[in-house]
N, C-alpha and C. Protein backbone atom coordinates (compact mmCIF):
# COMPACT_ATOMS: atom_id res chain seq x y z
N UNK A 1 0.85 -1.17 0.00
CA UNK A 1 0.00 0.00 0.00
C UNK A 1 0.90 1.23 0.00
N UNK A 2 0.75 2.22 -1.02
CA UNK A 2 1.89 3.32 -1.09
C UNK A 2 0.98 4.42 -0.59
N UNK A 3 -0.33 4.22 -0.32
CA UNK A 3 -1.05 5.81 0.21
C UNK A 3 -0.55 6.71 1.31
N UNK A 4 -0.51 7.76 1.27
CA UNK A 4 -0.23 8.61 2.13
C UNK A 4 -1.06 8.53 2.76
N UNK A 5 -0.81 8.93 4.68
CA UNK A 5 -1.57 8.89 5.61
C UNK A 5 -1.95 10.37 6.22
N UNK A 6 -2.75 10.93 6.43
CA UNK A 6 -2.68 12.08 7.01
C UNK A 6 -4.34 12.14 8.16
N UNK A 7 -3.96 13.20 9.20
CA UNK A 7 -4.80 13.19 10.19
C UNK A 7 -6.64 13.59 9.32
N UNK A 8 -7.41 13.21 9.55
CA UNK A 8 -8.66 13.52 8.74
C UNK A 8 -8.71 15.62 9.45
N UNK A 9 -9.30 16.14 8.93
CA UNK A 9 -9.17 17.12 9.06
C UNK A 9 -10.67 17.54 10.05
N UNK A 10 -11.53 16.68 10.68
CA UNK A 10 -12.30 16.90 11.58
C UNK A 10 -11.91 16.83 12.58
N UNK A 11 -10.33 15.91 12.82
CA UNK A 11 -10.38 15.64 14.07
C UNK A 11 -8.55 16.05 14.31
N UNK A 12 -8.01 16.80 15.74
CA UNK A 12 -6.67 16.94 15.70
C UNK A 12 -6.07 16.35 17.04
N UNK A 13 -5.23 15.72 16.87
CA UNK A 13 -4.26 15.05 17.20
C UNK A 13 -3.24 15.93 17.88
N UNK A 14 -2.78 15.61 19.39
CA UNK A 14 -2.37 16.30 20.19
C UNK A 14 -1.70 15.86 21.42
N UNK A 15 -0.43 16.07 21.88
CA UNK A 15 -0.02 15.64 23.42
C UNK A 15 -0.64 16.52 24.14
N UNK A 16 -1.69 15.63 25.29
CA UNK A 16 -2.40 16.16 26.39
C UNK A 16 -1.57 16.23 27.73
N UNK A 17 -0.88 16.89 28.64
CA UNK A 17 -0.34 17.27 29.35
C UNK A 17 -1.15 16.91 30.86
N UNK A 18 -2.28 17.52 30.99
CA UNK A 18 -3.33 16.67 31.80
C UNK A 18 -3.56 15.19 31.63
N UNK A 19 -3.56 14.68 30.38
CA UNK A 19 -3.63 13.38 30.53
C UNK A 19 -2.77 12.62 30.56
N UNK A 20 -1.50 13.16 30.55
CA UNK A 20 -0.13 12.70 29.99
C UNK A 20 -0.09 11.51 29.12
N UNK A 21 -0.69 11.73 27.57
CA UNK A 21 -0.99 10.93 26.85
C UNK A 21 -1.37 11.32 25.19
N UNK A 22 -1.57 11.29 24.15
CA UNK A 22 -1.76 11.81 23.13
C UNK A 22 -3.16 11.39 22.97
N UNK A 23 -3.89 12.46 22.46
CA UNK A 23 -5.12 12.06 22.40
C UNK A 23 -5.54 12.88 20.61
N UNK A 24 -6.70 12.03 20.18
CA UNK A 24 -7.36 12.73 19.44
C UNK A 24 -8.53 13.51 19.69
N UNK A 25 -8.83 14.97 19.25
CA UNK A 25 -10.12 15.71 20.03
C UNK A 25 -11.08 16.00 18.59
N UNK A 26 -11.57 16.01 18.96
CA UNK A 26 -13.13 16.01 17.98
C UNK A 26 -13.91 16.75 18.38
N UNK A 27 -15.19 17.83 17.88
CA UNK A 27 -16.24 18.69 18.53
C UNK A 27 -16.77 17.76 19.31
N UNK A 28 -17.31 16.49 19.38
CA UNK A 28 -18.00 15.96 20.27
C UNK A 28 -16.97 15.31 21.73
N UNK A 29 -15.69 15.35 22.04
CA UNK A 29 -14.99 15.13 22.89
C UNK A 29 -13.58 14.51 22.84
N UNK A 30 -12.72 13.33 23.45
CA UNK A 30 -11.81 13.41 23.06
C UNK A 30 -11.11 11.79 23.24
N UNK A 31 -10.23 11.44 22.44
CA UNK A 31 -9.92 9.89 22.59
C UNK A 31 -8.80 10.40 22.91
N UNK A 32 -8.45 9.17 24.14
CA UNK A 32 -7.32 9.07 24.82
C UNK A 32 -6.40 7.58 24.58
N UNK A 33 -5.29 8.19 23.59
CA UNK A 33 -4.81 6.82 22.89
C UNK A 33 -3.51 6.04 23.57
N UNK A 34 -3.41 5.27 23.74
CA UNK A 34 -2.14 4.26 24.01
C UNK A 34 -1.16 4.28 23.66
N UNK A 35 0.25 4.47 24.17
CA UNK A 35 1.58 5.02 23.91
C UNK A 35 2.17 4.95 22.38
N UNK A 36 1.70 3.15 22.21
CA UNK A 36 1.79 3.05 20.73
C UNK A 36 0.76 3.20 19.91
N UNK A 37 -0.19 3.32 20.25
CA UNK A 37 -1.37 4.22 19.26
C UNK A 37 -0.73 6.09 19.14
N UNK A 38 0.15 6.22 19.97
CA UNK A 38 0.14 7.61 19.41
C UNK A 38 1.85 7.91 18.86
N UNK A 39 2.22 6.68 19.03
CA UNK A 39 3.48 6.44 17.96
C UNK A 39 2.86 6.34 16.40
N UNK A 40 1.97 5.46 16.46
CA UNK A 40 1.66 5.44 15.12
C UNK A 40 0.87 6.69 14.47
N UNK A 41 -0.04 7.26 15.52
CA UNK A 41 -0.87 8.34 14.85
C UNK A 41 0.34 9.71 14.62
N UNK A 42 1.31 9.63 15.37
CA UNK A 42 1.96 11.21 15.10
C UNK A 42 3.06 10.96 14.05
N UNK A 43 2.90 9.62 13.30
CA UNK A 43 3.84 8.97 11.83
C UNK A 43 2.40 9.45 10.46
N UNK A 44 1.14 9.95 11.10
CA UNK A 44 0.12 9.82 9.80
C UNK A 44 0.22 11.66 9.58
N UNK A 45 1.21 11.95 9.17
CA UNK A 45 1.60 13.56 9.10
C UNK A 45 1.39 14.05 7.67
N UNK A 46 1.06 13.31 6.58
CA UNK A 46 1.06 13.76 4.95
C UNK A 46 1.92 13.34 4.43
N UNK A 47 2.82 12.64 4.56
CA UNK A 47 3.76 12.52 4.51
C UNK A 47 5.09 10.95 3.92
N UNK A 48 4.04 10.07 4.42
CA UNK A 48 4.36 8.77 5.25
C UNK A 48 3.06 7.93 4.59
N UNK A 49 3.75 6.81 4.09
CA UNK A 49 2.80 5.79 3.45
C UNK A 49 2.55 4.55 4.89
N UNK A 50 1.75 3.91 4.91
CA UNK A 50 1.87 3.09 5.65
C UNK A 50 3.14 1.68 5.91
N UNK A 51 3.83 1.40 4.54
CA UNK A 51 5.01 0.50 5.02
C UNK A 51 6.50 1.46 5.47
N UNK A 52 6.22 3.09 5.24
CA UNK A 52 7.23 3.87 5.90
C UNK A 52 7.20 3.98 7.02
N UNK A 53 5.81 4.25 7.87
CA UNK A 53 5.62 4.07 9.24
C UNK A 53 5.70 2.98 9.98
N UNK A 54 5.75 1.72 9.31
CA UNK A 54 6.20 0.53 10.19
C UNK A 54 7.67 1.26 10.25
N UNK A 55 8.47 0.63 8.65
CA UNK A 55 9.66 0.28 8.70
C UNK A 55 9.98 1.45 9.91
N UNK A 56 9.57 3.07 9.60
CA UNK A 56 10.08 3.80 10.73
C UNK A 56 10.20 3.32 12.31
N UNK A 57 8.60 2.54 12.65
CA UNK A 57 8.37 2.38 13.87
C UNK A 57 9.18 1.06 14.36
N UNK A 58 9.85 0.13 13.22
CA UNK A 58 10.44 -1.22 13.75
C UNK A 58 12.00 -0.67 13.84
N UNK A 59 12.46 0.29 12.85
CA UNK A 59 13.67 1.31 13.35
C UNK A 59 13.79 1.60 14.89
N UNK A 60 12.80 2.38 15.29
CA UNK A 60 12.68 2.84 16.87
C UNK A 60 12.71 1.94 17.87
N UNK A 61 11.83 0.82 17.64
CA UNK A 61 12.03 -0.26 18.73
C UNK A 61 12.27 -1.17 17.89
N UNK A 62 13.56 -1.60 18.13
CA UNK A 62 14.27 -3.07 17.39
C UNK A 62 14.13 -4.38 17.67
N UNK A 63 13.95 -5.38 16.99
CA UNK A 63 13.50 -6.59 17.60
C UNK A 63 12.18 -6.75 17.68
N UNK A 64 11.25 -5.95 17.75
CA UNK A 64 9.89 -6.18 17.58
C UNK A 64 9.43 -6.65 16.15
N UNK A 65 8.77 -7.24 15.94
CA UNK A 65 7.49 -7.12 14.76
C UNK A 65 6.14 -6.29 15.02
N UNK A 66 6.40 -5.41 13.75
CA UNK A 66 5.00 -4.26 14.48
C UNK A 66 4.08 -4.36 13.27
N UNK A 67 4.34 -5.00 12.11
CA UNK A 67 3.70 -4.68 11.10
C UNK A 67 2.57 -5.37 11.07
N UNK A 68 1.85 -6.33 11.68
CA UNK A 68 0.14 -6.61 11.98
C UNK A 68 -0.10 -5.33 12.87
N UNK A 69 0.35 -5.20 13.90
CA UNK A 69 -0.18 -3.86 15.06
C UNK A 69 -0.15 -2.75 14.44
N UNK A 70 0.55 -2.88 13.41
CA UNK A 70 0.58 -1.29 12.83
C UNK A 70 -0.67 -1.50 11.93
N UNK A 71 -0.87 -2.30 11.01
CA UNK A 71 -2.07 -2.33 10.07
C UNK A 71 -3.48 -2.29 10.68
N UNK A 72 -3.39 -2.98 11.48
CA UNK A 72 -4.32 -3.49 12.25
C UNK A 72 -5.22 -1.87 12.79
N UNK A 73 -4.31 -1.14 13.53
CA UNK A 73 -4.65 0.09 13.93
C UNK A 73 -4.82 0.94 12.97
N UNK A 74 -3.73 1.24 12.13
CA UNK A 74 -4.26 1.94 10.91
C UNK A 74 -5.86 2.04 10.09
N UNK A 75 -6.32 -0.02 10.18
CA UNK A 75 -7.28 -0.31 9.77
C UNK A 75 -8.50 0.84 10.55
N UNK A 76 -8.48 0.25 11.58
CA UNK A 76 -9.27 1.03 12.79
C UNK A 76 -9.59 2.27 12.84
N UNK A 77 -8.01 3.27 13.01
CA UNK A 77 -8.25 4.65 12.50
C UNK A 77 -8.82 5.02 11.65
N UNK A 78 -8.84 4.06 10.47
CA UNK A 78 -9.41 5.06 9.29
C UNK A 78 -10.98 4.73 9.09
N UNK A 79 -11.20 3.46 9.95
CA UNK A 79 -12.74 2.90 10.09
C UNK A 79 -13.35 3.90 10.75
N UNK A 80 -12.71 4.72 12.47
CA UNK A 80 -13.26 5.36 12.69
C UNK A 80 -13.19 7.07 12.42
N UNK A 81 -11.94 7.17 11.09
CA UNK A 81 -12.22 8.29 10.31
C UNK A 81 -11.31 9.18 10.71
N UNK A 82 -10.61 8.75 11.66
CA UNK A 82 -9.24 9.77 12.78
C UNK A 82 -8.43 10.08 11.31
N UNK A 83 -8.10 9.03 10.65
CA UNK A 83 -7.06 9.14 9.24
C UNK A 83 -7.27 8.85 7.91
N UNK A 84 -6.78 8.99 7.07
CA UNK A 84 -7.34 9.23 5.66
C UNK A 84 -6.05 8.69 4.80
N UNK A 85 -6.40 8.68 3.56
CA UNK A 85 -5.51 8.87 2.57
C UNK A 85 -5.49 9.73 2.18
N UNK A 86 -4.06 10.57 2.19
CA UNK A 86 -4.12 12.15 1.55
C UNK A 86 -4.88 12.08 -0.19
N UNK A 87 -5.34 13.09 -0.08
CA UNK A 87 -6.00 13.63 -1.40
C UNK A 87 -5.35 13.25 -2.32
């Protein structure tokens, strides 16, 4: 898959300081995501296809296999619309 990933433009993506956690906020309130949910969401910048953000994210932590966890979530995000394929 070579699509570019980028944040959907309803919703922005943010380190919460109160929550000490990255969250996505939306007019209707706000998701509070999981250390590696917000590894992967702050790799969906415009930028970054989805096998750049593994290979990036298996760079960072070595020895892992991330590439089901990474798809997997990606899948998710974009089911619930947080991310897109750039235009």
């Amino acid at each position: 898959m070579s699509e570019i990933l980028e944040i959907a433009p309803t919703f922005r993506f943010q380190w919460e300081e109160a929550q000490d956690c990255y969250v996505i906020l939306y007019p209707e309130g706000m998701v509070k995501l999981s250390g590696s949910a917000g590894e992967i969401m702050k790799r969906c910048d415009g930028n970054k296809s989805t096998g750049e953000i593994i290979a990036e994210l298996e760079t960072a932590f070595p020895g892992v296999d991330l590439e089901d966890d990474v798809r997997n979530f990606i899948e998710n995000a974009r089911d619930n619309g947080w991310i897109r394929y750039k235009p």
